[in-house]
N, C-alpha and C. Protein backbone atom coordinates (compact mmCIF):
# COMPACT_ATOMS: atom_id res chain seq x y z
N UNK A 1 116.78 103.81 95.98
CA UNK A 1 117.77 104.71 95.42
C UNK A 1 117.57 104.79 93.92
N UNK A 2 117.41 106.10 93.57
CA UNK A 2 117.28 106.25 91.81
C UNK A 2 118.36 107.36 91.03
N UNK A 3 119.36 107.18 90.68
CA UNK A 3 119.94 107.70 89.71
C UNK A 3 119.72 108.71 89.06
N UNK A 4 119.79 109.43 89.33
CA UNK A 4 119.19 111.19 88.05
C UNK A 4 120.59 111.87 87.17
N UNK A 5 120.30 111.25 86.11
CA UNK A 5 121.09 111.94 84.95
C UNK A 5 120.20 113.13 84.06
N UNK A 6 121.37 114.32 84.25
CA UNK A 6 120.03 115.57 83.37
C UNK A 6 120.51 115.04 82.04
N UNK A 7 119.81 115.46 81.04
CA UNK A 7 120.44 115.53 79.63
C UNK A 7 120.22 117.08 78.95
N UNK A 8 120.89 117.13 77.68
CA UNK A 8 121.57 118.32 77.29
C UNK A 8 119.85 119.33 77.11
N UNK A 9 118.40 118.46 77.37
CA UNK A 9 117.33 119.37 77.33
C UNK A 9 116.66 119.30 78.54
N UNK A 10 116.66 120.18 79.17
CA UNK A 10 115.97 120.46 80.37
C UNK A 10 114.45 119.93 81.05
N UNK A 11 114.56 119.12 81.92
CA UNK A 11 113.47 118.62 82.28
C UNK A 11 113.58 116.87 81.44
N UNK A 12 113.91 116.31 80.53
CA UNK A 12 114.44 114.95 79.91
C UNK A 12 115.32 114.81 80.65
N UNK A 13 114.93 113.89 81.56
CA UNK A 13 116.29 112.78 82.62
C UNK A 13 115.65 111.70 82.35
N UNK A 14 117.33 110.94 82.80
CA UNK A 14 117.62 109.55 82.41
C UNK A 14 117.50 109.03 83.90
N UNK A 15 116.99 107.84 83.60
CA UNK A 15 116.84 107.52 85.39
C UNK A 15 117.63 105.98 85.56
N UNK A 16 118.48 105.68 86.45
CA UNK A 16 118.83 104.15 86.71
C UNK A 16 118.30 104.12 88.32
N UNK A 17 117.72 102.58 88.53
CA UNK A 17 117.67 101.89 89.36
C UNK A 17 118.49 101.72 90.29
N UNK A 18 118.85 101.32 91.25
CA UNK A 18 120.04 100.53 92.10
C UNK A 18 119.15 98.91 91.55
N UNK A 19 120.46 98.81 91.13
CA UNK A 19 120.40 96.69 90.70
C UNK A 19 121.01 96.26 91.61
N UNK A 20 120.35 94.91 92.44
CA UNK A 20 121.21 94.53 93.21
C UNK A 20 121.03 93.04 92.56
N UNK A 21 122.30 92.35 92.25
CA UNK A 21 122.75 91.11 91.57
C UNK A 21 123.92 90.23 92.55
N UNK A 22 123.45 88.76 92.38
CA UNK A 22 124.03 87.87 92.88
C UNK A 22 124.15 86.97 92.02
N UNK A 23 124.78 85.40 92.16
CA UNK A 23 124.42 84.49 91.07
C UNK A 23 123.49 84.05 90.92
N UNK A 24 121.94 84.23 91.72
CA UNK A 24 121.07 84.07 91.19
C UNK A 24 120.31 84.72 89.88
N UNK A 25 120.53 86.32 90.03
CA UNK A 25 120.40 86.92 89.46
C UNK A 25 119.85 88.37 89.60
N UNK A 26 119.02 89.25 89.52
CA UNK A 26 118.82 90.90 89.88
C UNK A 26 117.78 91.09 90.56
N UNK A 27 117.99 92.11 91.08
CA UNK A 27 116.28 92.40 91.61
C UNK A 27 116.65 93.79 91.67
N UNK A 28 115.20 94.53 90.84
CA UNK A 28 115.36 96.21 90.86
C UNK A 28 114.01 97.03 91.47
N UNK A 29 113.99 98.10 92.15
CA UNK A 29 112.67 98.29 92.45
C UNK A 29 112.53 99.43 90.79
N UNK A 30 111.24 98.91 89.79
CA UNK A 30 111.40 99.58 88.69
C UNK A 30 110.51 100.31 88.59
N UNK A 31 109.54 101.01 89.83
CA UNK A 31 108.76 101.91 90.18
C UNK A 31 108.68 101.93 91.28
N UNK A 32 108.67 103.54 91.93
CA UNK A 32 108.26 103.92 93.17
C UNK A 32 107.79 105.06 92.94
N UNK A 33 106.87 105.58 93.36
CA UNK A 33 105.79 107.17 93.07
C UNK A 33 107.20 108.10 94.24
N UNK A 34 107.08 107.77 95.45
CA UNK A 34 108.01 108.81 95.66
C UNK A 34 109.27 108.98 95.37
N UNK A 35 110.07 108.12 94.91
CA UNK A 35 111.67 108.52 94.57
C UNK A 35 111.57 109.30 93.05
N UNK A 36 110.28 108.91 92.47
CA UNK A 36 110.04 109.31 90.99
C UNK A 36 109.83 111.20 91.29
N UNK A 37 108.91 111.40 92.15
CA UNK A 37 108.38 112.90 92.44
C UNK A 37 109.52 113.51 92.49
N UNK A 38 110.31 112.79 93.40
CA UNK A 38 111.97 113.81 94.34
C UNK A 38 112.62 113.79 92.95
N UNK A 39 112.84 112.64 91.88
CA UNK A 39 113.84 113.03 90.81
C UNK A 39 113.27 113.36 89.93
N UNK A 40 111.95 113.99 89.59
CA UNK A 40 111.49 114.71 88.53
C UNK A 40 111.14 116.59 88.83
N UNK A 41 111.22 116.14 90.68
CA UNK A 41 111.19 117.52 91.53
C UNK A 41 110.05 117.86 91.72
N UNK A 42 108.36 117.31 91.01
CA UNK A 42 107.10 117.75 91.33
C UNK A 42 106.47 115.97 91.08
N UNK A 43 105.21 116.29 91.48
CA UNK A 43 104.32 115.05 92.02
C UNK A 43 104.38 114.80 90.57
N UNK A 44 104.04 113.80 90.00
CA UNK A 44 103.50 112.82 88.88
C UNK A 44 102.37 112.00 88.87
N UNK A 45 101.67 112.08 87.98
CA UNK A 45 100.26 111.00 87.89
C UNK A 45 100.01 110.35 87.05
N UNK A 46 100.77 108.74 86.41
CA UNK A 46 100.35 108.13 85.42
C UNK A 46 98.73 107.45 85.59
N UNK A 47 98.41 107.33 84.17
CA UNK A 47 97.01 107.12 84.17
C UNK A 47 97.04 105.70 83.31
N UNK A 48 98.03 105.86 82.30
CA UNK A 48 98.28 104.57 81.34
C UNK A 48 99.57 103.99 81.59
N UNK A 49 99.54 102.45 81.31
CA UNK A 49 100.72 101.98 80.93
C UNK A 49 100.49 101.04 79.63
N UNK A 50 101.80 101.31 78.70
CA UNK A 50 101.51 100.61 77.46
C UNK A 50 103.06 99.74 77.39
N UNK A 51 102.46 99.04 76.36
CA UNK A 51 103.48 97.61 76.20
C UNK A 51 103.91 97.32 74.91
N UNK A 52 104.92 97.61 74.47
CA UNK A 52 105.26 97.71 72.83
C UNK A 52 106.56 96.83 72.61
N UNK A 53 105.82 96.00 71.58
CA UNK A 53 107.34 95.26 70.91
C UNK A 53 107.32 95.15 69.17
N UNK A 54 108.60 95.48 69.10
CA UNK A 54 108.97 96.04 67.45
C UNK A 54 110.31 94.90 67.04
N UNK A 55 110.14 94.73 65.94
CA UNK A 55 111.07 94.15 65.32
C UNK A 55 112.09 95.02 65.14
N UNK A 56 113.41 94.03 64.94
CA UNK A 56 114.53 94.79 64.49
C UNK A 56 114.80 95.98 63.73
N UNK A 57 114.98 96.76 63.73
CA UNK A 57 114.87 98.15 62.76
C UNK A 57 113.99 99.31 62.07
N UNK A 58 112.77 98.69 63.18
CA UNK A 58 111.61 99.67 63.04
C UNK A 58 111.94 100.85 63.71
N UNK A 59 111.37 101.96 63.06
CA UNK A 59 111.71 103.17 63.69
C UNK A 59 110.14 103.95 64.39
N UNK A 60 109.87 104.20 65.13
CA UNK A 60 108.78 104.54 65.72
C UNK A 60 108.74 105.86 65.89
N UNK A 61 107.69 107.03 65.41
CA UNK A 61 108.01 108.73 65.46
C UNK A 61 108.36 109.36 64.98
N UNK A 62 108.28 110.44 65.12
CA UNK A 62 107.96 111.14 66.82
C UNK A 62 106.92 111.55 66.80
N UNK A 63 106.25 111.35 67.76
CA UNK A 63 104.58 111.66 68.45
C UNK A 63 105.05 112.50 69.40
N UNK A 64 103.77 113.38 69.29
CA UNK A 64 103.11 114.14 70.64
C UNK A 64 102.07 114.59 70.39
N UNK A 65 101.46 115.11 71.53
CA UNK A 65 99.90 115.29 71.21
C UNK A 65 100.12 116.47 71.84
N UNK A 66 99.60 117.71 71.18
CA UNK A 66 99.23 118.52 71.56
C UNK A 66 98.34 119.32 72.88
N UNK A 67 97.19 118.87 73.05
CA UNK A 67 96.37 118.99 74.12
C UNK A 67 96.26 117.55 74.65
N UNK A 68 96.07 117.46 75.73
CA UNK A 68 96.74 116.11 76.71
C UNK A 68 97.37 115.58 76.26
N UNK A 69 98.82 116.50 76.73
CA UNK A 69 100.04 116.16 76.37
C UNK A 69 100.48 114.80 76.94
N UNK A 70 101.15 113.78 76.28
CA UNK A 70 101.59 112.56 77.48
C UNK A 70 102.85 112.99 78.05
N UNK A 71 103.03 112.75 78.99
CA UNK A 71 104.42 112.86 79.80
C UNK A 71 104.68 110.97 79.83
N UNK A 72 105.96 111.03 79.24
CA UNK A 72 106.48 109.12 79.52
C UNK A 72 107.27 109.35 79.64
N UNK A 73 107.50 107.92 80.88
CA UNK A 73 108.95 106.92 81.56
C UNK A 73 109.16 105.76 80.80
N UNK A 74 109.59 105.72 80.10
CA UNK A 74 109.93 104.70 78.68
C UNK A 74 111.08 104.09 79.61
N UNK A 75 110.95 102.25 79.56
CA UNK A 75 112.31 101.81 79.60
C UNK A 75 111.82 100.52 78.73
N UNK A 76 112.87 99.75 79.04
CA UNK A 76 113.08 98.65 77.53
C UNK A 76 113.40 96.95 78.47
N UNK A 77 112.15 96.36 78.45
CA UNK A 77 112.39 95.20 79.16
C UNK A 77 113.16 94.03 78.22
N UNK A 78 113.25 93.83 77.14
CA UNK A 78 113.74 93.16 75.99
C UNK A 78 114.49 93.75 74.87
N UNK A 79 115.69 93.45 74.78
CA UNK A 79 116.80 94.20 73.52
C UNK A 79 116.97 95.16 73.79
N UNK A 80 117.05 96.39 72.72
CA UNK A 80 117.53 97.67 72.94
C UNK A 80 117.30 98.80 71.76
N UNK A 81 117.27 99.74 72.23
CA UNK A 81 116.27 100.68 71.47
C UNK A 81 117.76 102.06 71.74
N UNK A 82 117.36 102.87 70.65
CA UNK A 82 117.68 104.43 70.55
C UNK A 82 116.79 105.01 70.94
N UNK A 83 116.71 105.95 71.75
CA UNK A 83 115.55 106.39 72.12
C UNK A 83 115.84 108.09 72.24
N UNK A 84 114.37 108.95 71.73
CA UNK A 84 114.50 109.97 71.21
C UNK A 84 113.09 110.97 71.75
N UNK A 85 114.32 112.36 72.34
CA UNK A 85 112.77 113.46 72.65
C UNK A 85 113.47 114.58 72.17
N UNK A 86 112.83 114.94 71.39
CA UNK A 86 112.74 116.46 70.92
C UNK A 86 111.87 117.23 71.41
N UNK A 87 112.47 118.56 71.45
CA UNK A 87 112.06 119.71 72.07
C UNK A 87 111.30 120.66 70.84
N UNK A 88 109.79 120.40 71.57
CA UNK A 88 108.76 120.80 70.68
C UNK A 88 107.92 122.21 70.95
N UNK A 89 108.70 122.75 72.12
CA UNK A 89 108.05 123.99 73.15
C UNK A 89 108.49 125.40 72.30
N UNK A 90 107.71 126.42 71.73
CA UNK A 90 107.45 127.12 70.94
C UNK A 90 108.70 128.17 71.83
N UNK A 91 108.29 128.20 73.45
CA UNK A 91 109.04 129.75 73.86
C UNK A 91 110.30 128.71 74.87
N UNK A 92 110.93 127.59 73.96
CA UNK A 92 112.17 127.21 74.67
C UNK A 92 113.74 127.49 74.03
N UNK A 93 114.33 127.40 74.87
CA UNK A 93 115.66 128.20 74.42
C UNK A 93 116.10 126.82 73.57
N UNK A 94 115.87 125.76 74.20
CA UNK A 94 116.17 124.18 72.84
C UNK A 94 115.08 123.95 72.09
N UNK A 95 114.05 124.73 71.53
CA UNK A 95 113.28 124.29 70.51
C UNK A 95 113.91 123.68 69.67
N UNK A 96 113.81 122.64 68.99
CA UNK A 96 114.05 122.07 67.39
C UNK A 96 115.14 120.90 68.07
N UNK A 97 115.71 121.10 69.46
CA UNK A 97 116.83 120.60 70.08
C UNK A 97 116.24 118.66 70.62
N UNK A 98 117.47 118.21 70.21
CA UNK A 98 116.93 116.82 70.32
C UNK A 98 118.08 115.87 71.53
N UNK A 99 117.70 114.78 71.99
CA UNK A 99 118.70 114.13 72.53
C UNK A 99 118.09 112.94 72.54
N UNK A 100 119.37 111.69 72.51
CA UNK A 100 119.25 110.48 71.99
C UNK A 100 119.85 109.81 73.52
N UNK A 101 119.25 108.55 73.94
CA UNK A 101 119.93 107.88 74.37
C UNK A 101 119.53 106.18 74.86
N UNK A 102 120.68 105.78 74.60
CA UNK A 102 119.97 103.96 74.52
C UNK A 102 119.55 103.51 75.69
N UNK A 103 118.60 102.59 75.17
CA UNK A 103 117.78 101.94 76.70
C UNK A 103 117.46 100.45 76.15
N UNK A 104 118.35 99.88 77.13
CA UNK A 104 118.25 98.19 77.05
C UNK A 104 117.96 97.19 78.44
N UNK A 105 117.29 96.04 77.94
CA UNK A 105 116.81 95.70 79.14
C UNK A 105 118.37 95.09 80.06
N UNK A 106 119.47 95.36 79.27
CA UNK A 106 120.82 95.10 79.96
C UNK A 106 121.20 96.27 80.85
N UNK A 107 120.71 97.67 80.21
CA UNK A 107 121.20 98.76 81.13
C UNK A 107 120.24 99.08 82.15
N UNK A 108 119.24 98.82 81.95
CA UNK A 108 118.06 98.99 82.64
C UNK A 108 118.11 100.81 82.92
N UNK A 109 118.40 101.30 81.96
CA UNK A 109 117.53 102.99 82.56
C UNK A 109 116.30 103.31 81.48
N UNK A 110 116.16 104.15 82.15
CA UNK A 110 114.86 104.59 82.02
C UNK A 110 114.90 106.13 81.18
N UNK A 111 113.80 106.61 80.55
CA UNK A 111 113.94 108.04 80.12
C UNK A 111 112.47 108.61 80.49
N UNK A 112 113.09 109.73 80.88
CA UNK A 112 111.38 110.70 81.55
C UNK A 112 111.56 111.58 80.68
N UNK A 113 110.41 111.82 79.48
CA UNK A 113 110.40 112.63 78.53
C UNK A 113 109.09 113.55 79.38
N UNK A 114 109.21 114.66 79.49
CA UNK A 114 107.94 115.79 79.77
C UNK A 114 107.17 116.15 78.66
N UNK A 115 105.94 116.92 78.84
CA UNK A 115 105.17 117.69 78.12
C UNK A 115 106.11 118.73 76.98
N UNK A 116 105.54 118.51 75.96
CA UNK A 116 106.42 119.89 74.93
C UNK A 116 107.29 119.16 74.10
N UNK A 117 107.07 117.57 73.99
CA UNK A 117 108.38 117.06 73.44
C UNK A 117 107.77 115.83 72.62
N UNK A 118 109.02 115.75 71.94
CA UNK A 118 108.13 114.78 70.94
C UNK A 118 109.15 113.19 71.28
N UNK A 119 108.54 111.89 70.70
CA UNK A 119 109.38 111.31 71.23
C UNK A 119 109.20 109.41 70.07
N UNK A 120 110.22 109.56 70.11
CA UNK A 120 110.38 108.05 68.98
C UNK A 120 111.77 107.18 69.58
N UNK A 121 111.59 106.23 68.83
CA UNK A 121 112.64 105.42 69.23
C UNK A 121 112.88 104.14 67.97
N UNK A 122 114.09 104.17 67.62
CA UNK A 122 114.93 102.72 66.67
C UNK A 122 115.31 101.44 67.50
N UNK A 123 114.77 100.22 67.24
CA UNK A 123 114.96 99.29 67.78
C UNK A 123 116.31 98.73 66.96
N UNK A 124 117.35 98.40 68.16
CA UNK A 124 118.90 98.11 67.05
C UNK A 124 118.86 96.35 67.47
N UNK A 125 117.93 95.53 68.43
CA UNK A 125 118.51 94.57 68.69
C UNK A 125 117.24 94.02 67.32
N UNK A 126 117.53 92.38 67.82
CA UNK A 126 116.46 91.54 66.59
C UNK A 126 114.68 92.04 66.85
N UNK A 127 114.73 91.95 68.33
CA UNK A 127 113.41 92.93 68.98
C UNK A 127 113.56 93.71 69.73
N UNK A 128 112.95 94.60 70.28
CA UNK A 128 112.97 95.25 71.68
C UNK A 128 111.19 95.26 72.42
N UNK A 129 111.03 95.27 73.19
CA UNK A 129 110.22 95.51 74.06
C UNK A 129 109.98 96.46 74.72
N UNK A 130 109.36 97.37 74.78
CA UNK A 130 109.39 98.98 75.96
C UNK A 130 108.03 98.69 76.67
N UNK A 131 108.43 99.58 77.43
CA UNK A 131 106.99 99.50 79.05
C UNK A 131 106.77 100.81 79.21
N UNK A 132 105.99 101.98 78.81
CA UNK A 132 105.90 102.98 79.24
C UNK A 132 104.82 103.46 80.04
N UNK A 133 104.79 104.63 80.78
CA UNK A 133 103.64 105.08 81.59
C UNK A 133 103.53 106.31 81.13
N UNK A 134 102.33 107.06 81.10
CA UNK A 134 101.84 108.02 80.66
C UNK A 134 101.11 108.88 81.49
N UNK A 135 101.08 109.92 81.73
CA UNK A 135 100.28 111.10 82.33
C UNK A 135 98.68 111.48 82.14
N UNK A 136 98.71 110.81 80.48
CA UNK A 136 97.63 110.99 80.24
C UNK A 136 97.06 110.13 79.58
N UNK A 137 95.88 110.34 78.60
CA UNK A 137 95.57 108.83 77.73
C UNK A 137 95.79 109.32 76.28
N UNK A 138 95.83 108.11 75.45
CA UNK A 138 96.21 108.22 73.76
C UNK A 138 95.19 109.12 73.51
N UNK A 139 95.15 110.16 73.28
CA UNK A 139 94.15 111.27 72.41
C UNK A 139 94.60 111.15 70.82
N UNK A 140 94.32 110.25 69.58
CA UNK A 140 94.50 110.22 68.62
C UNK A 140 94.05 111.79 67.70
N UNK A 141 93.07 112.19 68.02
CA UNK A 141 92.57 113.61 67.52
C UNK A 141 93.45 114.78 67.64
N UNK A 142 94.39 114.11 69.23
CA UNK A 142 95.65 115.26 69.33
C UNK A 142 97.01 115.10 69.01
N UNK A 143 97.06 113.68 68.08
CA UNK A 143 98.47 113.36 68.34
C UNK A 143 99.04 114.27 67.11
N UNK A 144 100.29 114.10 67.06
CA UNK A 144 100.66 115.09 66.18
C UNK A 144 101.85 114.35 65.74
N UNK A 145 102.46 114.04 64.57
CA UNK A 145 103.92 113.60 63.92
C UNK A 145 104.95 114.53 63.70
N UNK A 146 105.98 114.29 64.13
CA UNK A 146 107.29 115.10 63.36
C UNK A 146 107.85 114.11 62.05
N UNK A 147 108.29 114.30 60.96
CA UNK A 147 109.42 113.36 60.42
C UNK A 147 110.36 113.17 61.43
N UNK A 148 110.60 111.61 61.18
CA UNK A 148 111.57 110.97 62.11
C UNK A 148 112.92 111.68 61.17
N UNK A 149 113.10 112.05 59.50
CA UNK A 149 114.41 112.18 59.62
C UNK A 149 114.03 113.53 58.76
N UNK A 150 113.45 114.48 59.79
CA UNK A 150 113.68 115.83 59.41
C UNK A 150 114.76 116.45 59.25
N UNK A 151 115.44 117.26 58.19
CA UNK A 151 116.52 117.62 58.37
C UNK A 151 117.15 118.60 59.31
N UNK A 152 115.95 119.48 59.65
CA UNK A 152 116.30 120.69 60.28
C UNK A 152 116.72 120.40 62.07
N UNK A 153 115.75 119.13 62.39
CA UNK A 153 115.96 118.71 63.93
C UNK A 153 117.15 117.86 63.74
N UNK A 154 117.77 117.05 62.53
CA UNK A 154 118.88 116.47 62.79
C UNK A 154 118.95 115.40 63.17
N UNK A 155 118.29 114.82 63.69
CA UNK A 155 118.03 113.49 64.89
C UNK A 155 119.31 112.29 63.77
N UNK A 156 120.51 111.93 64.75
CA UNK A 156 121.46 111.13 64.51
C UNK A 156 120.97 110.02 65.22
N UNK A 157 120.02 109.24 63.87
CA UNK A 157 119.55 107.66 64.56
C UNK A 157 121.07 107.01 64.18
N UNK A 158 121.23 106.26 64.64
CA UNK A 158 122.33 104.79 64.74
C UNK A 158 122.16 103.82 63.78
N UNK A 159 121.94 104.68 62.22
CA UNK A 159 120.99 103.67 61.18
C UNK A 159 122.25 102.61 60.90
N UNK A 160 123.42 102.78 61.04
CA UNK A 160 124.42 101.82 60.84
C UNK A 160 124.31 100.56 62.23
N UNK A 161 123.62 100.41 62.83
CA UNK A 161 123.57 99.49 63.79
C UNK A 161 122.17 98.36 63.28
N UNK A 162 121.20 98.84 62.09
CA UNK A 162 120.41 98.11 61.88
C UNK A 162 120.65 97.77 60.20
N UNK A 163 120.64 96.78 60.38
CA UNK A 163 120.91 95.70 58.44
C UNK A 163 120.25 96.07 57.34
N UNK A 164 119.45 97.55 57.47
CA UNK A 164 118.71 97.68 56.19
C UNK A 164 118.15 98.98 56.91
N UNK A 165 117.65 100.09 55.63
CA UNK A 165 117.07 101.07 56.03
C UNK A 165 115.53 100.71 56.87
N UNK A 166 115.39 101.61 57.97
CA UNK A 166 114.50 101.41 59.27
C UNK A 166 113.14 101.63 58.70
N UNK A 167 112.15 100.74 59.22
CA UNK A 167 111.24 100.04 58.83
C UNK A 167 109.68 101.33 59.47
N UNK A 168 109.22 101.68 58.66
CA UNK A 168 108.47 102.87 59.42
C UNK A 168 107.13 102.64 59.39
N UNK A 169 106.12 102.99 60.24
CA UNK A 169 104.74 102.73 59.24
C UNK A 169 104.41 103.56 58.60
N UNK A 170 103.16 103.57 57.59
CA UNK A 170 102.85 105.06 56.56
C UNK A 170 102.63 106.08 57.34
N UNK A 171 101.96 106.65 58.78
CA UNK A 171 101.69 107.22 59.16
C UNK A 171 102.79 108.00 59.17
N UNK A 172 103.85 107.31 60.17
CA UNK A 172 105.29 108.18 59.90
C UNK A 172 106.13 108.21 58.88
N UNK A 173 106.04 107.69 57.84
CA UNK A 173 106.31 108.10 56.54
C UNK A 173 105.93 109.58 56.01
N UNK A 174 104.34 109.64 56.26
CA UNK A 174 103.69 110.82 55.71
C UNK A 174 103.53 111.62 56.86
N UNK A 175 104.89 112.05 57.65
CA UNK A 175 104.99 113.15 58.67
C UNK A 175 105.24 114.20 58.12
N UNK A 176 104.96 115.26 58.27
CA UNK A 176 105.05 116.49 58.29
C UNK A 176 106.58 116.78 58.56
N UNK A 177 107.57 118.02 57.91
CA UNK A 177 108.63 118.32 58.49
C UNK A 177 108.55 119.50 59.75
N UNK A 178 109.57 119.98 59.61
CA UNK A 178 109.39 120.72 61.01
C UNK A 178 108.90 122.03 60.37
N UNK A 179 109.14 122.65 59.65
CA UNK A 179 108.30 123.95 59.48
C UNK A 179 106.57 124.05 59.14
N UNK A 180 106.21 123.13 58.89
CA UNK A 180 104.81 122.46 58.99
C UNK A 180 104.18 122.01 60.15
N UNK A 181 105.05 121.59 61.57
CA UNK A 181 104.17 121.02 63.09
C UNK A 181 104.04 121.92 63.30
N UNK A 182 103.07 121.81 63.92
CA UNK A 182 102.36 122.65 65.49
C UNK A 182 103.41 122.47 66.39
N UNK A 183 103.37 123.47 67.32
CA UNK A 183 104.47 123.61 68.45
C UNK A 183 103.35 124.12 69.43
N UNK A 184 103.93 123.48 70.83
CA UNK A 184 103.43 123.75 71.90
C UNK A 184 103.67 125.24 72.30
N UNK A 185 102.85 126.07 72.94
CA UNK A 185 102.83 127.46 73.25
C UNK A 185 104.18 127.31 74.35
């Protein structure tokens, strides 16, 4: 059984597990190819899975790559993260349109970001940990940056939940704003 929450951009759902807990403790099935197809509505094919852990208040993004686009199922096995996809699709009615939502290894959901979108995330605990799967592989030649705090996309990180302004690397420092990216056709 998997949970399908839409969010306010079309095709970005939030996914929960059925947890089943006793006093021993949980057991979740945290992949299945077919309950994933039925709640995304078409087949899926990850090719990668990556493993990321960030210190407290690092802010990660937003990436996307242009030509082999990644499609990710981001969830958060350790602490807890803000987590973020913007709508990067040139002929969408939410272009520039963003949505936020937390993923901790306490809530255990998940976020399915699609093709056309860009996607970062603020770690609010001391660490977090994420597990994602990908559609495709890291194409560095295609990746592409948004500013994480562009003004025009807005993106309301939770900077009051971390002890000091969020910790970025230069790459996303020296992002581009939004009238400067490439947008997906």
């Amino acid at each position: 059984m998997l949970r399908v929450e839409p969010t306010s951009l079309p095709g970005v759902l939030v996914l929960e597990p059925r947890v089943f807990t006793d006093e021993r403790g949980y057991f979740l099935e945290s992949w299945n190819q077919q309950r994933f197809d039925e709640a995304i509505g078409r087949p899926a094919r990850f090719v990668q899975d990556n493993h990321s852990r960030s210190a407290g208040g690092v802010l990660r993004g937003l990436h996307y790559q242009l030509a082999h686009p990644q499609e990710k199922l981001v969830r958060v096995v350790a602490g807890r993260v803000f987590d973020v996809a913007v709508d990067m699709r040139r002929s969408s009615p939410t272009l520039g349109h963003w949505v936020g939502v937390e993923l901790s290894a306490d809530n255990m959901r998940q976020l399915w970001v699609p093709a056309g979108f860009a996607h970062g995330f603020l770690v609010l605990s001391r660490y977090a940990e994420l597990l994602y799967k990908t559609t495709d592989y890291y194409s560095p030649e295609h990746e592409r940056t948004l500013a994480w705090n562009d003004r025009h996309v807005g993106v309301q990180w939770p900077l009051g939940d971390v002890p000091r302004e969020p910790i970025v690397s230069p790459k996303d420092s020296a992002a581009p704003l939004w009238g400067a990216c490439e947008l997906f056709d």
